[in-house]
Protein backbone atom coordinates (compact mmCIF):
# COMPACT_ATOMS: atom_id res chain seq x y z
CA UNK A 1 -18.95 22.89 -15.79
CA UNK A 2 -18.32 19.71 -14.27
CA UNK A 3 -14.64 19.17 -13.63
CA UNK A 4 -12.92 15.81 -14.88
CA UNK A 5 -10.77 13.43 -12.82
CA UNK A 6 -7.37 13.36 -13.73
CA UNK A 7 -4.05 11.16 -12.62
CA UNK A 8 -1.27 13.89 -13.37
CA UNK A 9 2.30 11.63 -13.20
CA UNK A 10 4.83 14.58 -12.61
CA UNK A 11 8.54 13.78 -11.97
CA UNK A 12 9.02 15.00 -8.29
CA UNK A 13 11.30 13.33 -5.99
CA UNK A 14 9.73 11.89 -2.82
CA UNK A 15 12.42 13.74 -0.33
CA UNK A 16 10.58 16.82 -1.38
CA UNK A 17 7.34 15.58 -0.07
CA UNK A 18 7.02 18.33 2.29
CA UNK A 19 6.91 21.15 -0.33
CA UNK A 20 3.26 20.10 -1.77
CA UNK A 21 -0.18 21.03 -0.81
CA UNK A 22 -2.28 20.77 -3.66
CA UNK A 23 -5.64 19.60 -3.89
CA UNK A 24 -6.60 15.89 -3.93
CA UNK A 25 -4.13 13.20 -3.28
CA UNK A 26 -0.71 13.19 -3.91
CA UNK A 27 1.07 9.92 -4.29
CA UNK A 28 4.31 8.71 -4.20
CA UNK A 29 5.41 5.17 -4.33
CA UNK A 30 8.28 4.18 -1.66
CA UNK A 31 9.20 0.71 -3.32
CA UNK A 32 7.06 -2.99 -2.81
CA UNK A 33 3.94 -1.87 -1.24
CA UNK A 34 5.14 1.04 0.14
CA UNK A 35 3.49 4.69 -0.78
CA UNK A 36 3.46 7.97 0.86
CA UNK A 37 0.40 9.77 0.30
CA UNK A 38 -0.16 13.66 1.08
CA UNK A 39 -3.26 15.70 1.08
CA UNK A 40 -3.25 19.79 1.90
CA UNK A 41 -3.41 19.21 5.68
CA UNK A 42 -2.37 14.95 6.28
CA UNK A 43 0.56 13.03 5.52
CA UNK A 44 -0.06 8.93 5.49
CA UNK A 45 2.63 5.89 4.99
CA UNK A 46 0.96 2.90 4.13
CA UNK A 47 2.61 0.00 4.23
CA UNK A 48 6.72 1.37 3.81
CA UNK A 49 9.40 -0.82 3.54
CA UNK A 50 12.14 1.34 3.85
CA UNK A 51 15.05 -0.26 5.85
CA UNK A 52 17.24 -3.71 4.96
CA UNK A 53 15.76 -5.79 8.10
CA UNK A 54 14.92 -8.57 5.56
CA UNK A 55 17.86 -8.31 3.84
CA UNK A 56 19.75 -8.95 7.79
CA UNK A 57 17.33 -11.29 8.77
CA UNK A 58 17.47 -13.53 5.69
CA UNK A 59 21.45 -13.23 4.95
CA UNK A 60 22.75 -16.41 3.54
CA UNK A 61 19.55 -18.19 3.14
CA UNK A 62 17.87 -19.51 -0.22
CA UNK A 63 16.55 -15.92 -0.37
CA UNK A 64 18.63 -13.33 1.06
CA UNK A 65 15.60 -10.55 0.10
CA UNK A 66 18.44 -8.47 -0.98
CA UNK A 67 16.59 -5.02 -2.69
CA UNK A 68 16.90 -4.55 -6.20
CA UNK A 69 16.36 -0.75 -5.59
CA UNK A 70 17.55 1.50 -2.87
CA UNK A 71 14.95 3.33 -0.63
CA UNK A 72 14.24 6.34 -2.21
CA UNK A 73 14.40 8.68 0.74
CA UNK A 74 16.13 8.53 4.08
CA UNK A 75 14.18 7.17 6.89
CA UNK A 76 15.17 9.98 9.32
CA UNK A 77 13.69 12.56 6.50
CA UNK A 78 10.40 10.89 7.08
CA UNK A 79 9.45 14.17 9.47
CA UNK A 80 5.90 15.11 9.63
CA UNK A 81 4.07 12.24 9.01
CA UNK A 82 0.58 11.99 10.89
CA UNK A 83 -0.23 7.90 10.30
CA UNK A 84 1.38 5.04 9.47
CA UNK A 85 -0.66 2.51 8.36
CA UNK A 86 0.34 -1.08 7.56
CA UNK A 87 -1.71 -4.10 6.30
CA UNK A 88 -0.58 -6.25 7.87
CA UNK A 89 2.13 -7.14 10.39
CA UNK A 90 4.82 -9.24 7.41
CA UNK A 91 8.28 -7.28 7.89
CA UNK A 92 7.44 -5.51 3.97
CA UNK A 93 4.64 -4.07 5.36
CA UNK A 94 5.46 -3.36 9.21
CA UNK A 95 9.19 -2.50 8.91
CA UNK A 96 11.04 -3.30 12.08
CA UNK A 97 13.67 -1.30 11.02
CA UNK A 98 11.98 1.98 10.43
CA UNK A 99 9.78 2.26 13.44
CA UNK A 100 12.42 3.30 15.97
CA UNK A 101 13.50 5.57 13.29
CA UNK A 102 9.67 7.10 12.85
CA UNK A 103 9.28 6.85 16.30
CA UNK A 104 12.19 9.91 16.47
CA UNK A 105 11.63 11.58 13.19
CA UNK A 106 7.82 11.60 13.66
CA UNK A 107 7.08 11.33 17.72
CA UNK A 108 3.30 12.25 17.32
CA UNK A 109 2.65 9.99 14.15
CA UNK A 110 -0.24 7.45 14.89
CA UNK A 111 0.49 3.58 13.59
CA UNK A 112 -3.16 1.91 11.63
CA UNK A 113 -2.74 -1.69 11.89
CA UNK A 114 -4.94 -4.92 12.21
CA UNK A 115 -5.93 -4.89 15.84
CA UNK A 116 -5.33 -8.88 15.37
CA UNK A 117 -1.99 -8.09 15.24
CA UNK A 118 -1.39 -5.26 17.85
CA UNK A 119 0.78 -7.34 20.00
CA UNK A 120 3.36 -7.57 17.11
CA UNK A 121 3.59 -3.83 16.57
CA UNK A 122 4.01 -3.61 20.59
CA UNK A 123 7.20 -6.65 20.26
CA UNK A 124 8.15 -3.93 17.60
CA UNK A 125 8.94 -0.68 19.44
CA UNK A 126 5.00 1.05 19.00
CA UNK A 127 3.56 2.76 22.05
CA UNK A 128 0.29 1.40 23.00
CA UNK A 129 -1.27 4.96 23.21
CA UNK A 130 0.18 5.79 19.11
CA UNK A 131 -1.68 2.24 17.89
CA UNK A 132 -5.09 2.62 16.56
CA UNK A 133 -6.74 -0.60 15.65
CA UNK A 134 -8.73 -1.64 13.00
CA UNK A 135 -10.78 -4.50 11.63
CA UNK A 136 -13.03 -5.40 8.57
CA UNK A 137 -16.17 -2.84 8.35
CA UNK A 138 -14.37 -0.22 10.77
CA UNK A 139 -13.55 2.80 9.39
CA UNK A 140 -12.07 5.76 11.31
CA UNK A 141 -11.81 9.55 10.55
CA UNK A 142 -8.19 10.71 10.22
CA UNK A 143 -8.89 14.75 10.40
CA UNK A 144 -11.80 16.43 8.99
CA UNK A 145 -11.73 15.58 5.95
CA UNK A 146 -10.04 12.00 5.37
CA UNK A 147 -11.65 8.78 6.46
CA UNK A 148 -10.19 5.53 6.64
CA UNK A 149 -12.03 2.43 6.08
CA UNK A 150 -11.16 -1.27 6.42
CA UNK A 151 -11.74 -4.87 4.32
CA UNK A 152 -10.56 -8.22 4.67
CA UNK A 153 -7.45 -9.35 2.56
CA UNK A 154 -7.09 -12.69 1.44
CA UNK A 155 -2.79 -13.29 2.10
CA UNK A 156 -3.16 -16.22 0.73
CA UNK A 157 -6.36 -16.80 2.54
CA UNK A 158 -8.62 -15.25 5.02
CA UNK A 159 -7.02 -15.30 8.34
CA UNK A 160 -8.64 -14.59 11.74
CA UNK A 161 -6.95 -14.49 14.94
CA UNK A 162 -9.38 -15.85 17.95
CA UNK A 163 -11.82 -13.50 18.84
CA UNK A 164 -12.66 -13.40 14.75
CA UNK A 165 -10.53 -10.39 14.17
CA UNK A 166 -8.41 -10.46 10.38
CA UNK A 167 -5.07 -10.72 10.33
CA UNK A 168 -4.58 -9.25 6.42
CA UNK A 169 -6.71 -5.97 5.86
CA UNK A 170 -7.06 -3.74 2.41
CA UNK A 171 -7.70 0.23 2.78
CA UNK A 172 -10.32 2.74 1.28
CA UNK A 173 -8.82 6.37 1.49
CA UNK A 174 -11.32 8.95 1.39
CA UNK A 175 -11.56 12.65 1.18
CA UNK A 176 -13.12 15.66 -0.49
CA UNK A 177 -14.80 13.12 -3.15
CA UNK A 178 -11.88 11.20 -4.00
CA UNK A 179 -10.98 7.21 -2.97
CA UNK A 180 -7.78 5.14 -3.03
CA UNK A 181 -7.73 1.99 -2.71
CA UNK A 182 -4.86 -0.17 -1.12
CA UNK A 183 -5.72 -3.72 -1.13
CA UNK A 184 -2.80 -4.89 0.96
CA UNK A 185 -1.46 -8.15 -0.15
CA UNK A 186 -4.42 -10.13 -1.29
CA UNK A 187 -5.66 -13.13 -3.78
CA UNK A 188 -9.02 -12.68 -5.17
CA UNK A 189 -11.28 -14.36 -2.78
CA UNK A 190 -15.52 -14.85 -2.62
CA UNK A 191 -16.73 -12.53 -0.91
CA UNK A 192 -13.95 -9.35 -2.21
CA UNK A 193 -16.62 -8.09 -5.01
CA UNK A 194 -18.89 -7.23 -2.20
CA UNK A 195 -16.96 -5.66 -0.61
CA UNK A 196 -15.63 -3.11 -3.39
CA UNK A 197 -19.07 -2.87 -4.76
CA UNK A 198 -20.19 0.11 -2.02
CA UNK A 199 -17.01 2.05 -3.75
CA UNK A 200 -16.88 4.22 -6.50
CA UNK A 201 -12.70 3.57 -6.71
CA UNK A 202 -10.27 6.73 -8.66
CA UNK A 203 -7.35 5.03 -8.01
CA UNK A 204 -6.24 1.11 -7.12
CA UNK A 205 -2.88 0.79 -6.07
CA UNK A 206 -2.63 -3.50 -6.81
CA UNK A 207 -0.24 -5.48 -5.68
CA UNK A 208 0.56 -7.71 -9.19
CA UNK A 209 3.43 -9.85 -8.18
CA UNK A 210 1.52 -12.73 -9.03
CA UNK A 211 1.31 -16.07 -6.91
CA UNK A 212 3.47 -19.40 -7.19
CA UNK A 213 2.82 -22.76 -5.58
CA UNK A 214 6.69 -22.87 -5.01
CA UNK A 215 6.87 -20.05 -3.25
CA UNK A 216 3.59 -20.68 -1.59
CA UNK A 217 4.96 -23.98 -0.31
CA UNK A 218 7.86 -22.34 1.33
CA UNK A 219 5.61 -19.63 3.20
CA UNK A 220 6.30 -16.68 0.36
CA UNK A 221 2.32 -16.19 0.12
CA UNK A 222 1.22 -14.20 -3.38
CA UNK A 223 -0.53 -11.44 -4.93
CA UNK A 224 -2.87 -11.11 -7.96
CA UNK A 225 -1.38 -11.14 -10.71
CA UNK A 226 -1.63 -8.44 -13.46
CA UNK A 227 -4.26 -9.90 -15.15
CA UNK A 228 -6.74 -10.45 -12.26
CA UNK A 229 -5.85 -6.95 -11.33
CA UNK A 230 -6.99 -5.55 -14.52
CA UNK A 231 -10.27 -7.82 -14.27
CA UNK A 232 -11.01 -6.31 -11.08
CA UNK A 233 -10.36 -3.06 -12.34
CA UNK A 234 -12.94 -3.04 -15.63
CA UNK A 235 -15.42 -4.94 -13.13
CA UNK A 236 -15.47 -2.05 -10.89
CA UNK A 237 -14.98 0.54 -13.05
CA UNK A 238 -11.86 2.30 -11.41
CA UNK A 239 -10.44 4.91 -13.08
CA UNK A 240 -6.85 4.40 -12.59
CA UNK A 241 -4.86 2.00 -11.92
CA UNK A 242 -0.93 2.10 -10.15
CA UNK A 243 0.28 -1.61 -10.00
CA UNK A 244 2.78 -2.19 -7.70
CA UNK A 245 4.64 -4.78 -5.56
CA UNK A 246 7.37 -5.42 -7.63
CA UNK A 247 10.98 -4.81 -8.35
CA UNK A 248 11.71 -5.23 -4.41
CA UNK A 249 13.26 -9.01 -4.31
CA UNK A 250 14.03 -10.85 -7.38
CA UNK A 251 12.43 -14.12 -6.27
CA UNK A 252 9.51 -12.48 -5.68
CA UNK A 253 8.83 -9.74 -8.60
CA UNK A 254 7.19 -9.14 -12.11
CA UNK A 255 9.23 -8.27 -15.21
CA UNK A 256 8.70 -4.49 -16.66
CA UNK A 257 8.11 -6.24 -20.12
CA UNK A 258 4.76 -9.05 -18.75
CA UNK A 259 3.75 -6.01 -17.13
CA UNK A 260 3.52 -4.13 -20.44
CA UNK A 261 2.70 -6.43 -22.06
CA UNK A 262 -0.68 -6.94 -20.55
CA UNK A 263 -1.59 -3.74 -19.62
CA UNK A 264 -1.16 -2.97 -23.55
CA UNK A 265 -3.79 -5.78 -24.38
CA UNK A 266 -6.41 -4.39 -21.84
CA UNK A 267 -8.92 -2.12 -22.46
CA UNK A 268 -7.90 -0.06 -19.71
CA UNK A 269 -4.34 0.46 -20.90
CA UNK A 270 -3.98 4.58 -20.88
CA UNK A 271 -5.19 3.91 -17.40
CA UNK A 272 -2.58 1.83 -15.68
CA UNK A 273 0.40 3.25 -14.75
CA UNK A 274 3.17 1.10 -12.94
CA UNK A 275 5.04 2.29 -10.23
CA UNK A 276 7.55 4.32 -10.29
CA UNK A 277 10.46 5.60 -8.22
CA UNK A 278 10.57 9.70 -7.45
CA UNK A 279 7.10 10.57 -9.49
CA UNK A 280 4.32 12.07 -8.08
CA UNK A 281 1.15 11.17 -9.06
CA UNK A 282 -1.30 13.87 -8.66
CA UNK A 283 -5.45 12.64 -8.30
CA UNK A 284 -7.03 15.56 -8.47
CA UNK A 285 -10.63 17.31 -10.91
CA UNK A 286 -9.72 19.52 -13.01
């Protein structure tokens, strides 16, 4: 008998990451863009934001990127963990202020990023021997089982650095017949059906804080929003759906309720779960 994917949502608090090794994925979302992501034998961070650099950095200004929710675990707890991916090199994504911290807690994790933008992870503490570069079309095996492959993100745009390399990337997680996908922060752009096409996607994790010429204006680049997300997602036919990039910076954030209230009006609606704090969601065939 055929076994059925399932998305099990099980409260489970992210500190206790280290106590599960069930089959499939395990997921937990860390806040913004931020998830940790266990298998039985691999723990990944993609994209954490776990510290208050932005908060210091933007202190005082128009928009102090205070957090409107705590980190849910302590960064020196973070012990363990075998890559750390990011994106892209924006502070939400490549947290100066958790790296040293990693660094100590984790000495023989590996940091995924852009290759375009190895020289920032190298201003930010990261040992050129732990970096491991990637581009659009690589992909790279991250043990036996779990292979990591790479697409262009559109933050607002396509960016390239010189030699053609992107600056914003999006991630396919694979292993023992299961994919995640982690678009990074993206816009829908040409040439993005293409490239999800080749994937048969389980589980999206979309960034849905929407975009906003104001913001856009000032730098603050944007997301899709909720509806293009769920477009994508009956296009493709993925399974489920985790939207998240919200409730980090009020400026810069979705309410609960516009949330709801499109996901209830989609087809897709007992599909599409958004993030939340201390929950484990558990991708697994049962």
């Amino acid at each position: 008998m055929k076994k059925m994917l399932t998305l099990e949502i099980i409260p489970y608090e992210v500190s206790e990451y280290k106590s599960w090794d069930d089959e499939g994925f395990g997921l937990w979302w860390l806040g913004q863009a931020g998830f940790l992501i266990r298998t039985a034998d691999t723990t990944i961070l993609i994209d954490p934001y776990l510290s208050d650099f932005l908060a210091e950095k933007y202190k005082g200004q128009k928009f102090p990127h205070i957090r409107m929710m705590p980190s849910p675990i302590n960064m020196e707890d973070l012990t363990g963990i075998d890559y750390c991916i990011s994106s892209h090199s924006h502070s939400d994504h490549m947290d100066p202020g958790l790296i040293p911290i990693l660094l100590k807690s984790s000495p023989a994790c590996r940091f995924i990023i852009p290759e375009a933008v190895r020289s920032v992870a190298l201003e930010r503490g990261v040992p050129e021997r732990l970096i491991l570069g990637m581009d659009a079309g690589v992909s790279l095996s991250l043990s036996e089982d779990i292979i990591l492959s790479a697409i262009p993100a559109a933050h607002e745009e396509i960016k390239t650095n010189g030699k053609g390399q992107r600056l914003f990337l999006g991630y396919f997680l694979k292993t023992d017949g299961f994919t995640l996908f982690h678009p990074g922060d993206c816009l829908p752009y040409e040439d993005l059906d293409s490239w999800l096409e080749p994937h048969e996607i389980d589980l999206a994790l979309m960034p849905v804080n929407g975009q906003r010429d104001e913001l856009s204006s000032l730098g603050i680049a944007g997301n899709f929003s909720i509806e293009q997300a769920c477009q994508i997602m009956k296009k493709h036919d993925i399974k489920y759906m985790i939207p998240q990039h919200i409730g980090m910076f009020d400026f810069n954030t979705v309410s609960r309720d516009d949330l709801d209230r499109v996901i209830d009006a989609s087809d897709s609606s007992d599909r599409i779960f958004p993030a939340e704090i201390d929950v484990l969601y558990h991708l697994v065939r049962k």
